[in-house]
PDB file of N, CA and C in Angstrom:
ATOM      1  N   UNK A   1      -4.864  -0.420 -22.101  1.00  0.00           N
ATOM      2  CA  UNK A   1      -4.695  -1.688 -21.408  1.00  0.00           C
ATOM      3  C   UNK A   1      -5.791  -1.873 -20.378  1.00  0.00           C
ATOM      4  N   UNK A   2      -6.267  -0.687 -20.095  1.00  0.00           N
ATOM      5  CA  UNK A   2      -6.965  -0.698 -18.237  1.00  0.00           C
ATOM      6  C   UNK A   2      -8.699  -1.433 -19.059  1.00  0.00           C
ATOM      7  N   UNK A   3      -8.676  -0.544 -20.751  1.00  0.00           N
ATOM      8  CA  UNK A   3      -9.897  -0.451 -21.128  1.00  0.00           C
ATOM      9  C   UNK A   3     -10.203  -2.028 -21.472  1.00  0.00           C
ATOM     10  N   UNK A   4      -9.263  -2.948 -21.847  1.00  0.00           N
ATOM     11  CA  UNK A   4      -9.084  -4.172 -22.182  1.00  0.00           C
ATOM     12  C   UNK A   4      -8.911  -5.298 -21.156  1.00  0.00           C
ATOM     13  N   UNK A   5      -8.789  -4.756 -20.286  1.00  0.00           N
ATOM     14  CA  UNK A   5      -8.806  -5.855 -18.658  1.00  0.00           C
ATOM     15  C   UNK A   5     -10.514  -5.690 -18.474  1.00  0.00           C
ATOM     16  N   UNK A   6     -10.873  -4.489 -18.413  1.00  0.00           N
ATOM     17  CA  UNK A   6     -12.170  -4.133 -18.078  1.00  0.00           C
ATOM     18  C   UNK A   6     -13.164  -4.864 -18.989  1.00  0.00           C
ATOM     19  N   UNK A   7     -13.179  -4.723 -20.487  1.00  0.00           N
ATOM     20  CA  UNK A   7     -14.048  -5.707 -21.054  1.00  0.00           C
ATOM     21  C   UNK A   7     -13.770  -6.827 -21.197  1.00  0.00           C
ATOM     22  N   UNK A   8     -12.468  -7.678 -21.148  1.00  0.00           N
ATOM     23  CA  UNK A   8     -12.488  -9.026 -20.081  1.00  0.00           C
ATOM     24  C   UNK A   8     -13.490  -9.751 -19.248  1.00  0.00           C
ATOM     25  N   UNK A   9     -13.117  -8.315 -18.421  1.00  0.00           N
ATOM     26  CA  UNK A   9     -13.790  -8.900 -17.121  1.00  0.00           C
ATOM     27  C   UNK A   9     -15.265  -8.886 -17.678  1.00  0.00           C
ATOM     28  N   UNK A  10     -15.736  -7.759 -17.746  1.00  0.00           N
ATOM     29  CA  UNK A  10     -16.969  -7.933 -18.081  1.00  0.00           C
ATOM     30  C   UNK A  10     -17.906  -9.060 -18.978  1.00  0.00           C
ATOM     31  N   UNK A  11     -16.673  -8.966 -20.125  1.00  0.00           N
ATOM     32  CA  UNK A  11     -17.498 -10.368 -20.731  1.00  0.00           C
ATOM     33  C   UNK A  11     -17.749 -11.848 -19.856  1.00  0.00           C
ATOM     34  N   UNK A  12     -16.348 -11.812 -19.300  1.00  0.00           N
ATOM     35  CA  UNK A  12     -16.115 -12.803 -18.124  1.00  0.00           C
ATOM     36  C   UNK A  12     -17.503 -13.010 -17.352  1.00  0.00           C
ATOM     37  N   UNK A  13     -17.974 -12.798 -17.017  1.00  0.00           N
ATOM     38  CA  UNK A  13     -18.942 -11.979 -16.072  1.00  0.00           C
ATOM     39  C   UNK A  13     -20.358 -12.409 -16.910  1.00  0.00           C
ATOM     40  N   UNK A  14     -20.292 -12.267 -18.123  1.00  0.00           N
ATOM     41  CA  UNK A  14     -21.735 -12.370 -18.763  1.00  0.00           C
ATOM     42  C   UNK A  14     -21.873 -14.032 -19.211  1.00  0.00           C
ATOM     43  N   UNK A  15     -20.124 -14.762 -19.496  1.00  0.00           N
ATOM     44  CA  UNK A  15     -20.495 -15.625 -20.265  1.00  0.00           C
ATOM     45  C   UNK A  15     -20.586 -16.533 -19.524  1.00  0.00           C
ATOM     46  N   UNK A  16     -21.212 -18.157 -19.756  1.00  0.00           N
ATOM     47  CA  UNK A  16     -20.732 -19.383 -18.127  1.00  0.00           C
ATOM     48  C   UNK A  16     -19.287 -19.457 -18.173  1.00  0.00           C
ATOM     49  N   UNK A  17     -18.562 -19.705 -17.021  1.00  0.00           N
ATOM     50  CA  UNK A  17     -17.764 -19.428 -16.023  1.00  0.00           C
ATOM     51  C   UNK A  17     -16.949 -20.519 -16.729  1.00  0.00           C
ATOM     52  N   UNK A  18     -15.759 -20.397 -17.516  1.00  0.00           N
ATOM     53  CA  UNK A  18     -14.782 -21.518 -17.948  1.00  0.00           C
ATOM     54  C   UNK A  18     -13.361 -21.101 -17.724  1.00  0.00           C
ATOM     55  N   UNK A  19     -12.267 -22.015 -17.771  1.00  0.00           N
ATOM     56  CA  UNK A  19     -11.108 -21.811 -17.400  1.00  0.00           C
ATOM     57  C   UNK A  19     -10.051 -21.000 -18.608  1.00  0.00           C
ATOM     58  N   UNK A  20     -11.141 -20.857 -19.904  1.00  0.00           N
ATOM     59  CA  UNK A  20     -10.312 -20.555 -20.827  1.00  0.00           C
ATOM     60  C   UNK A  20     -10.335 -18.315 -20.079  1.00  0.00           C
ATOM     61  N   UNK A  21     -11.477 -17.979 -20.395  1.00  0.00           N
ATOM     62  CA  UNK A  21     -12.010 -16.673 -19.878  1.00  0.00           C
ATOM     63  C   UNK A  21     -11.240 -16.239 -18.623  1.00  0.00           C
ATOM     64  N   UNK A  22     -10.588 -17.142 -17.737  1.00  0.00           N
ATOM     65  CA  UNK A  22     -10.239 -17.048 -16.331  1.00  0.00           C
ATOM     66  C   UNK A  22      -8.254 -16.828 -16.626  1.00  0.00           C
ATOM     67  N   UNK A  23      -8.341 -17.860 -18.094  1.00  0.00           N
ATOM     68  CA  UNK A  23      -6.492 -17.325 -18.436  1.00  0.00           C
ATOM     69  C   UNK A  23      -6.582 -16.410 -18.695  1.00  0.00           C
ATOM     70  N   UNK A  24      -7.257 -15.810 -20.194  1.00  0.00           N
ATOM     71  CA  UNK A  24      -6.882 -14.567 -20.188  1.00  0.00           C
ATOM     72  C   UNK A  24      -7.336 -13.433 -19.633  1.00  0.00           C
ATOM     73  N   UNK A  25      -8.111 -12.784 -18.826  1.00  0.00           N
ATOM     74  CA  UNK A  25      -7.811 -12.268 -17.347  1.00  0.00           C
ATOM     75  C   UNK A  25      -6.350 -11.885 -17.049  1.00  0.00           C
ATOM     76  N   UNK A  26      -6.149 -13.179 -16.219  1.00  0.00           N
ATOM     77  CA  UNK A  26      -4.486 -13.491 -15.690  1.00  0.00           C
ATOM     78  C   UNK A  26      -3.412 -12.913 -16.405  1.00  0.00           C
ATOM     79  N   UNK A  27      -3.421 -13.502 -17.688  1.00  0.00           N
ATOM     80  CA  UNK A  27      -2.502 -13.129 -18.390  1.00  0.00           C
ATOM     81  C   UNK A  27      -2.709 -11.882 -18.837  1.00  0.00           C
ATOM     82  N   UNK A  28      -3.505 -11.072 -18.993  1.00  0.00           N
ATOM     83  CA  UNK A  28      -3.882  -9.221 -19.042  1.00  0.00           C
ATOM     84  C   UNK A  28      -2.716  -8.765 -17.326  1.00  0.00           C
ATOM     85  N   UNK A  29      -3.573  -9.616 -16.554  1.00  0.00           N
ATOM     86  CA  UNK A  29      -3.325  -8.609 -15.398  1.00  0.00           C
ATOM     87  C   UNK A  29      -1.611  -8.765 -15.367  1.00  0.00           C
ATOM     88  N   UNK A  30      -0.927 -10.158 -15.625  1.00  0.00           N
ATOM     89  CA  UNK A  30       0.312 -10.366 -15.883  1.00  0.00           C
ATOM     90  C   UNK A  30       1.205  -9.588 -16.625  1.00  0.00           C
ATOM     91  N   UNK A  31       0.592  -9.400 -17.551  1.00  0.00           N
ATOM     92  CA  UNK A  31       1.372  -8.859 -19.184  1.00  0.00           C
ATOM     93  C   UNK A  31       1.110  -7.272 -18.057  1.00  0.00           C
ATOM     94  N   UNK A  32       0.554  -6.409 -17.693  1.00  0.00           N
ATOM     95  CA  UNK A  32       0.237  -5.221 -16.554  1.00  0.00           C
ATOM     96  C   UNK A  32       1.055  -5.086 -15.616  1.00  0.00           C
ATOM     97  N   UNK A  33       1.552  -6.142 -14.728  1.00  0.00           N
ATOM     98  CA  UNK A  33       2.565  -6.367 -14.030  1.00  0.00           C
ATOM     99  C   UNK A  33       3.600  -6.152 -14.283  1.00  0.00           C
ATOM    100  N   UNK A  34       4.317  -6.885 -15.384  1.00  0.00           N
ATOM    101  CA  UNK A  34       5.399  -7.004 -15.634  1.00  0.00           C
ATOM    102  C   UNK A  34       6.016  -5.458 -16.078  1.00  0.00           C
ATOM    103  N   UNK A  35       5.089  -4.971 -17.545  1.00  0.00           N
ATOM    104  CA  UNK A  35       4.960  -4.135 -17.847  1.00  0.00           C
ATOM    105  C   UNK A  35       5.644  -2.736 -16.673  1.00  0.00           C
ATOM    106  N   UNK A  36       4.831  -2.884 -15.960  1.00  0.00           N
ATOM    107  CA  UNK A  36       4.569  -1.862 -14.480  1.00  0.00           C
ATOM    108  C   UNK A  36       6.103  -2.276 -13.836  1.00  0.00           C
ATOM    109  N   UNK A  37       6.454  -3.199 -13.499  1.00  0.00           N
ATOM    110  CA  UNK A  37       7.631  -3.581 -12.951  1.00  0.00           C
ATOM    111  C   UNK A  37       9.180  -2.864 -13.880  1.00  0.00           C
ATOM    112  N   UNK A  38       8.738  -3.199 -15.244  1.00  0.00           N
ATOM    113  CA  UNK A  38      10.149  -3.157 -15.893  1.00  0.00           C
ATOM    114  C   UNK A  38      10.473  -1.156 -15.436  1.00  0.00           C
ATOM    115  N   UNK A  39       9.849  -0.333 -15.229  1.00  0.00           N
ATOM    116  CA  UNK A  39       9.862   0.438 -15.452  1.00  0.00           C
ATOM    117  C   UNK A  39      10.739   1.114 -14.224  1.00  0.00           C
ATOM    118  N   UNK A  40      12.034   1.327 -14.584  1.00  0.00           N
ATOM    119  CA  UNK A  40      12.982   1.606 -12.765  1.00  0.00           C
ATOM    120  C   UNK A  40      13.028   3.146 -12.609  1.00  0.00           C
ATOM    121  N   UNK A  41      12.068   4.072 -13.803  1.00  0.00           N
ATOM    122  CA  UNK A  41      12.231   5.181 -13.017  1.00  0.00           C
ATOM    123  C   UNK A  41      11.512   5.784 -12.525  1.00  0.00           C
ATOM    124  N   UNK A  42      10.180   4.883 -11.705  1.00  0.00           N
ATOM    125  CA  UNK A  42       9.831   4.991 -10.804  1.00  0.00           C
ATOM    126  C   UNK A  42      10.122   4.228  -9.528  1.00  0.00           C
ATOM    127  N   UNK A  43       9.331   5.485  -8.519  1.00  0.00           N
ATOM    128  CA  UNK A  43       9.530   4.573  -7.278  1.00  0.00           C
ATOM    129  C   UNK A  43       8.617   3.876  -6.781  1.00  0.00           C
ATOM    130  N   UNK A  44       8.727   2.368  -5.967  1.00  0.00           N
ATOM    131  CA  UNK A  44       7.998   1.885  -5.722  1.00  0.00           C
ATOM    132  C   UNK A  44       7.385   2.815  -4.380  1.00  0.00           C
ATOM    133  N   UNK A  45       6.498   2.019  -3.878  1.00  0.00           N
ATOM    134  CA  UNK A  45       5.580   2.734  -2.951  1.00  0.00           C
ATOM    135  C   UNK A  45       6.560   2.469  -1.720  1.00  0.00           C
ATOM    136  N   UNK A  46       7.345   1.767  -1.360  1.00  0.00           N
ATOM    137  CA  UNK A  46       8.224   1.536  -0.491  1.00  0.00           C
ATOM    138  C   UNK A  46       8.889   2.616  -0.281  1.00  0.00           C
ATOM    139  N   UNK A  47       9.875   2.566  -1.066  1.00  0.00           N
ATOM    140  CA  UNK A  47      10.749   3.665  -1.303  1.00  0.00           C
ATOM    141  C   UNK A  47      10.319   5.012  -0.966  1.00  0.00           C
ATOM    142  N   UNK A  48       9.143   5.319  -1.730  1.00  0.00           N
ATOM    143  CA  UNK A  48       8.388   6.175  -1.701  1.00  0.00           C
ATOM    144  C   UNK A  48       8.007   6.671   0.187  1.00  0.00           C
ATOM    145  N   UNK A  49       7.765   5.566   1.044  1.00  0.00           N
ATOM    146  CA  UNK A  49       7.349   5.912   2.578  1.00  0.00           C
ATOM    147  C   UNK A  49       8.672   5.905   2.901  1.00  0.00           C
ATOM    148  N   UNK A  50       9.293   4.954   2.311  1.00  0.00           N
ATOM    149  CA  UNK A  50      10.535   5.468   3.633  1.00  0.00           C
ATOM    150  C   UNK A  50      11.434   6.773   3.191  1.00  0.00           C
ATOM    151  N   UNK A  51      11.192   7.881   2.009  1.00  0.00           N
ATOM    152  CA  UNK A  51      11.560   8.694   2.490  1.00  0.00           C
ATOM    153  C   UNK A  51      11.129   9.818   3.276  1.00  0.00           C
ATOM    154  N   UNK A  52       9.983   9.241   4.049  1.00  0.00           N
ATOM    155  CA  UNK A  52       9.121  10.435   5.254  1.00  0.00           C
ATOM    156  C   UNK A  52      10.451   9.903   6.045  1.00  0.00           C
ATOM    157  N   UNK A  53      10.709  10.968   6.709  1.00  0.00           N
ATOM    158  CA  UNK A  53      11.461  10.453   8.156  1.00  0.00           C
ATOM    159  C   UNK A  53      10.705  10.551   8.974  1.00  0.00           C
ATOM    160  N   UNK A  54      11.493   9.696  10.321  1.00  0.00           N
ATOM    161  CA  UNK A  54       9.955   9.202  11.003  1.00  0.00           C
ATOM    162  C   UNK A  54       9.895  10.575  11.947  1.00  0.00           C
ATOM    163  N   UNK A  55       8.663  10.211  12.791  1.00  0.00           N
ATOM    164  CA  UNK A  55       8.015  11.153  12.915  1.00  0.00           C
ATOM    165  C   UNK A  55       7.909  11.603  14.408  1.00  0.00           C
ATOM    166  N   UNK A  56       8.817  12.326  14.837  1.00  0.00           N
ATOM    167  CA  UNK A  56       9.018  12.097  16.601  1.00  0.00           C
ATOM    168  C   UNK A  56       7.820  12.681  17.247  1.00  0.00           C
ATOM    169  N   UNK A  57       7.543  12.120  18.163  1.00  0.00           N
ATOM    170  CA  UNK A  57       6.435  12.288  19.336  1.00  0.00           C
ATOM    171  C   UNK A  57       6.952  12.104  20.977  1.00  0.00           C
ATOM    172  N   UNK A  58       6.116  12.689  21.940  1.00  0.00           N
ATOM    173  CA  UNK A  58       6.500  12.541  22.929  1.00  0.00           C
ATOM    174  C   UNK A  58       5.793  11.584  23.759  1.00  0.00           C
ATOM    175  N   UNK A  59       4.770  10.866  23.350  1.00  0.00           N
ATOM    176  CA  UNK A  59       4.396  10.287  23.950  1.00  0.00           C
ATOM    177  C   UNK A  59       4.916   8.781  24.034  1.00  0.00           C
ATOM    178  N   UNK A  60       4.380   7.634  24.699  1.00  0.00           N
ATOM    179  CA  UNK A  60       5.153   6.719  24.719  1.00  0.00           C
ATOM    180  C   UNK A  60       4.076   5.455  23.189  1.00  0.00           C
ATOM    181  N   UNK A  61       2.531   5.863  23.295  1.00  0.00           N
ATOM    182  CA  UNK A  61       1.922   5.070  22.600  1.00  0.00           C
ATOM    183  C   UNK A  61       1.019   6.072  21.494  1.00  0.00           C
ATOM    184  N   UNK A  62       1.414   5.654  20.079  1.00  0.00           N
ATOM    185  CA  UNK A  62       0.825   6.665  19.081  1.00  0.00           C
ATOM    186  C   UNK A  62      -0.393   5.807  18.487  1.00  0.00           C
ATOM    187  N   UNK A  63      -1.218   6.851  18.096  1.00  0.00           N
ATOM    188  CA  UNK A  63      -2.005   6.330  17.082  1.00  0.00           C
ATOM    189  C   UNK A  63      -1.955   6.897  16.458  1.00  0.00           C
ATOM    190  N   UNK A  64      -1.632   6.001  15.090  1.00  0.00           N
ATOM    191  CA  UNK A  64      -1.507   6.501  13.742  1.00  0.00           C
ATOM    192  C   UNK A  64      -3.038   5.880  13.178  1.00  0.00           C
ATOM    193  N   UNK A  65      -3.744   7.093  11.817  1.00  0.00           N
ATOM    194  CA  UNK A  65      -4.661   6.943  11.116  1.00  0.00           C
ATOM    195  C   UNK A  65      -4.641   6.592   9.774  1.00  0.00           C
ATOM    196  N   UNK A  66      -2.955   7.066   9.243  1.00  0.00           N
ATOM    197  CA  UNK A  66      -2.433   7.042   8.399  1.00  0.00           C
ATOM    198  C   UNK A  66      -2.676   8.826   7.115  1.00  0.00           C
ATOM    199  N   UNK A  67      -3.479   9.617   7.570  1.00  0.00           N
ATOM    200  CA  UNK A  67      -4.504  10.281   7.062  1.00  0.00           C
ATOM    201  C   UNK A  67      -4.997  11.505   8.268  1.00  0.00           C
ATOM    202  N   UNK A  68      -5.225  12.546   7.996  1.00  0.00           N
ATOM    203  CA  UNK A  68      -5.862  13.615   9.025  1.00  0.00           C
ATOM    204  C   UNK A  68      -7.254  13.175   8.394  1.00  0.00           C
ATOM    205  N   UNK A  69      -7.576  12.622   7.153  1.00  0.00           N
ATOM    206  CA  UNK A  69      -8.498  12.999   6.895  1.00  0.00           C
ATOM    207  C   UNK A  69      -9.107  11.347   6.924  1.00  0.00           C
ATOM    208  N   UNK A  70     -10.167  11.058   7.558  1.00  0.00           N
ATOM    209  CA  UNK A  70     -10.612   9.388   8.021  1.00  0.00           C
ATOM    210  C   UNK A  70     -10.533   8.675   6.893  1.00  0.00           C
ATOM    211  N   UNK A  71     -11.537   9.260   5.667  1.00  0.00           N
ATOM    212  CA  UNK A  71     -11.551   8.640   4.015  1.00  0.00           C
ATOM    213  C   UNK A  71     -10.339   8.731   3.364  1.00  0.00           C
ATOM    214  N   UNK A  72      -9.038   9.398   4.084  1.00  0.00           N
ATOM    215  CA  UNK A  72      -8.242   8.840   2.925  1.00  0.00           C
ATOM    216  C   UNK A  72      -7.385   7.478   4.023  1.00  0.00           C
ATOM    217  N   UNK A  73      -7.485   8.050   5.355  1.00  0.00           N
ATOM    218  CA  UNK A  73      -6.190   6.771   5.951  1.00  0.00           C
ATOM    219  C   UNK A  73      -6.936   5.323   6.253  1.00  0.00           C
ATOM    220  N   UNK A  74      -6.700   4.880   7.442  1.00  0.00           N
ATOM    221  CA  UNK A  74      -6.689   3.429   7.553  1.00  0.00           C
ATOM    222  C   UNK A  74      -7.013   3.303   9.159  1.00  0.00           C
ATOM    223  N   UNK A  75      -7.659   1.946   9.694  1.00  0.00           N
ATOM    224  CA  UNK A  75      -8.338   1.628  10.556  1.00  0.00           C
ATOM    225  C   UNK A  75      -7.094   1.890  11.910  1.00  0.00           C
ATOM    226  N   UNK A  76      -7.491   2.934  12.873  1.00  0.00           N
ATOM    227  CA  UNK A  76      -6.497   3.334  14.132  1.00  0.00           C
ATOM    228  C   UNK A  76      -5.613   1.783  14.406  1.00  0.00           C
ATOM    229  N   UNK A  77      -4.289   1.928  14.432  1.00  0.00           N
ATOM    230  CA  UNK A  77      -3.363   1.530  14.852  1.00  0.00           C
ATOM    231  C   UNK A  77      -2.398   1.992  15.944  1.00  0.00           C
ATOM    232  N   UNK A  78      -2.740   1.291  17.360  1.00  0.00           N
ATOM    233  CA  UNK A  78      -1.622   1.733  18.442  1.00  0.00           C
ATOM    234  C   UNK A  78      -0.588   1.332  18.601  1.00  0.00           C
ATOM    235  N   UNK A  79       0.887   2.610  18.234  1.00  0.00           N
ATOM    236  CA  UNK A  79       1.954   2.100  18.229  1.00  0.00           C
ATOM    237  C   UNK A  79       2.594   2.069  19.585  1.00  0.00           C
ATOM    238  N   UNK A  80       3.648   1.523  20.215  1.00  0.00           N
ATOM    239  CA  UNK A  80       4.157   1.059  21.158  1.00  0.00           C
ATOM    240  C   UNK A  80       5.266   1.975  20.703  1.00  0.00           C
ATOM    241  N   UNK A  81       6.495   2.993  21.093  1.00  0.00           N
ATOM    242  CA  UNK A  81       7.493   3.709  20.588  1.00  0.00           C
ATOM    243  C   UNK A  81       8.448   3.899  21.802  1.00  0.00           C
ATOM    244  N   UNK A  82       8.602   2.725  22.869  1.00  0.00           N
ATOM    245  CA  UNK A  82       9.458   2.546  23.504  1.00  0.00           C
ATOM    246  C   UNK A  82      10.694   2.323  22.998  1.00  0.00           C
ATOM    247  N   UNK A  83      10.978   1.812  22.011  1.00  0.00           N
ATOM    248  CA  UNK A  83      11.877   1.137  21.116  1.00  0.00           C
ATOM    249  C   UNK A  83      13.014   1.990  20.746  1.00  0.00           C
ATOM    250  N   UNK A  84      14.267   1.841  20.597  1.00  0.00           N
ATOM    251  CA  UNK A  84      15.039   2.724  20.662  1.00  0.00           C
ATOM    252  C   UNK A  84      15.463   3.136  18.763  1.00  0.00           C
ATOM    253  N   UNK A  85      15.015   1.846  18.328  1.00  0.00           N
ATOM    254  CA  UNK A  85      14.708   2.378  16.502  1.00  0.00           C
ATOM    255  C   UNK A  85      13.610   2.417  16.291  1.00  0.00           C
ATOM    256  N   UNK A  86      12.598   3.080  15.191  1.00  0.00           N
ATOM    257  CA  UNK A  86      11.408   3.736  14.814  1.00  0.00           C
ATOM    258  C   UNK A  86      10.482   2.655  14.798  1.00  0.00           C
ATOM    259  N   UNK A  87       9.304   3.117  15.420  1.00  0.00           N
ATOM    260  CA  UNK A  87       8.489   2.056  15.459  1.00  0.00           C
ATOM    261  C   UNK A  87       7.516   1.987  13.958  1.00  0.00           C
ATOM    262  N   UNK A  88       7.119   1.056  13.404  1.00  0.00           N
ATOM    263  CA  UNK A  88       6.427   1.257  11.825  1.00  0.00           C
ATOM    264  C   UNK A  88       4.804   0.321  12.252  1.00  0.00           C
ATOM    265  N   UNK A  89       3.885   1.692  10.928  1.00  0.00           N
ATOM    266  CA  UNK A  89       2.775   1.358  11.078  1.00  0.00           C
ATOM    267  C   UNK A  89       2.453   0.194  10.211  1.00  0.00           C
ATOM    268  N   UNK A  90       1.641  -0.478  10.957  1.00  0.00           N
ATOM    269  CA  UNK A  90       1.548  -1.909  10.050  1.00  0.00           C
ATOM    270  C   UNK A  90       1.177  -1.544   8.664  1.00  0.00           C
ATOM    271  N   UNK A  91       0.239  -0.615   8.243  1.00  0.00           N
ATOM    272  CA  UNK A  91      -0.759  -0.190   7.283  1.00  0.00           C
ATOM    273  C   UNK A  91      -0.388   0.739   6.260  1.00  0.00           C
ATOM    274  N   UNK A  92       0.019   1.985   6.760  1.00  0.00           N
ATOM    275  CA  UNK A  92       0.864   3.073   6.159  1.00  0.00           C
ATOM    276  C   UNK A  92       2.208   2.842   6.066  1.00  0.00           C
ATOM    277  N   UNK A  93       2.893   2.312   6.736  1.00  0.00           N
ATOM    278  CA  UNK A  93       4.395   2.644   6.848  1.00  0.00           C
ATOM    279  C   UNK A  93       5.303   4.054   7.191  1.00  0.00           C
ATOM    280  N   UNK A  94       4.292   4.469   7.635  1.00  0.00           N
ATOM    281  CA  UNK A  94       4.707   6.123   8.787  1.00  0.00           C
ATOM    282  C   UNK A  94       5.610   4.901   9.982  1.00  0.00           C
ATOM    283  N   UNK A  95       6.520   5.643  10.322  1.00  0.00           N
ATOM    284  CA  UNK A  95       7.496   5.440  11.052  1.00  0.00           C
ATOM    285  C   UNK A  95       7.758   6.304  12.428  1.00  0.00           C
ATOM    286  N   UNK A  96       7.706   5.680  13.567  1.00  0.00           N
ATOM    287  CA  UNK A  96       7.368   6.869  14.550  1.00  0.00           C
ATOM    288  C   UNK A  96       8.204   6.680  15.823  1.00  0.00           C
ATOM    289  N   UNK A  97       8.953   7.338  16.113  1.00  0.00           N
ATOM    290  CA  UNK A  97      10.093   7.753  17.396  1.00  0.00           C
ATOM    291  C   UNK A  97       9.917   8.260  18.537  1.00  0.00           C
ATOM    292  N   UNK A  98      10.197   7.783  19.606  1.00  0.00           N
ATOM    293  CA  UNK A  98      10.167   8.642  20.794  1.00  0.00           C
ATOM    294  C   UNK A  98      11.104   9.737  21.022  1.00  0.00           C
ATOM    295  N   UNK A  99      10.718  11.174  20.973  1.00  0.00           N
ATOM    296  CA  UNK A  99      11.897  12.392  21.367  1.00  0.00           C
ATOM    297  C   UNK A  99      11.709  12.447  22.691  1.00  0.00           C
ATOM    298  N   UNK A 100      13.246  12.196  23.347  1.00  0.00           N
ATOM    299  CA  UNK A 100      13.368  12.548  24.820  1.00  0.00           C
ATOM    300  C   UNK A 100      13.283  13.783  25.022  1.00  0.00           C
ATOM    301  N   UNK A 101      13.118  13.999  25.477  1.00  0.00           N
ATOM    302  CA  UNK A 101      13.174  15.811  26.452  1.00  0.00           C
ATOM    303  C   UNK A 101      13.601  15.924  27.714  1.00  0.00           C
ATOM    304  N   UNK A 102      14.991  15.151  27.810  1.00  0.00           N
ATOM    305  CA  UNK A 102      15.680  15.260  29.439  1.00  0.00           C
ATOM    306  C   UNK A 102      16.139  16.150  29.714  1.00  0.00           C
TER     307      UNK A 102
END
């Protein structure tokens, strides 16, 4: 399927630019979608973050990278974790808590 979107596109790409070349595209990447969707025994990527539990810290403002490593995470995000439920990264979806220590 991936090999058949790809020479699509490519022809797409070589021939002048018409609306017929531009459906089927769509309808590849569609018929891919759906495909990808019907399939419930996987998990979506959702599912998938929220079973990290979140991630307690002591400080009051985190930055998350998403990543230890720069090339795999995402542009620094400062979280605010005053909040008395988990604060979430816009980008990753790491989830992050304030632990008291009274």
């Amino acid at each position: 399927m991936a090999s058949n979107l790809f020479k699509a596109l490519a022809t797409s790409f070589n021939r002048p630019s018409n609306s017929r070349s531009l459906c089927l595209v769509s309808s590849q990447i569609s018929n891919h979608t759906a495909k990808w969707m019907q399939d419930t025994s996987k998990k979506s990527p959702m599912e998938l973050i929220n079973e990290v539990p979140p991630i307690k810290v002591e400080a009051r403002i985190v930055a998350c990278e998403g990543d230890t490593d720069p090339a795999l995470g995402h542009p620094i995000e400062f979280i605010c974790v005053d909040l008395k439920e988990p604060a979430v990264c816009k980008y990753c979806g790491l989830r992050y808590v304030q632990d008291h220590h009274h």
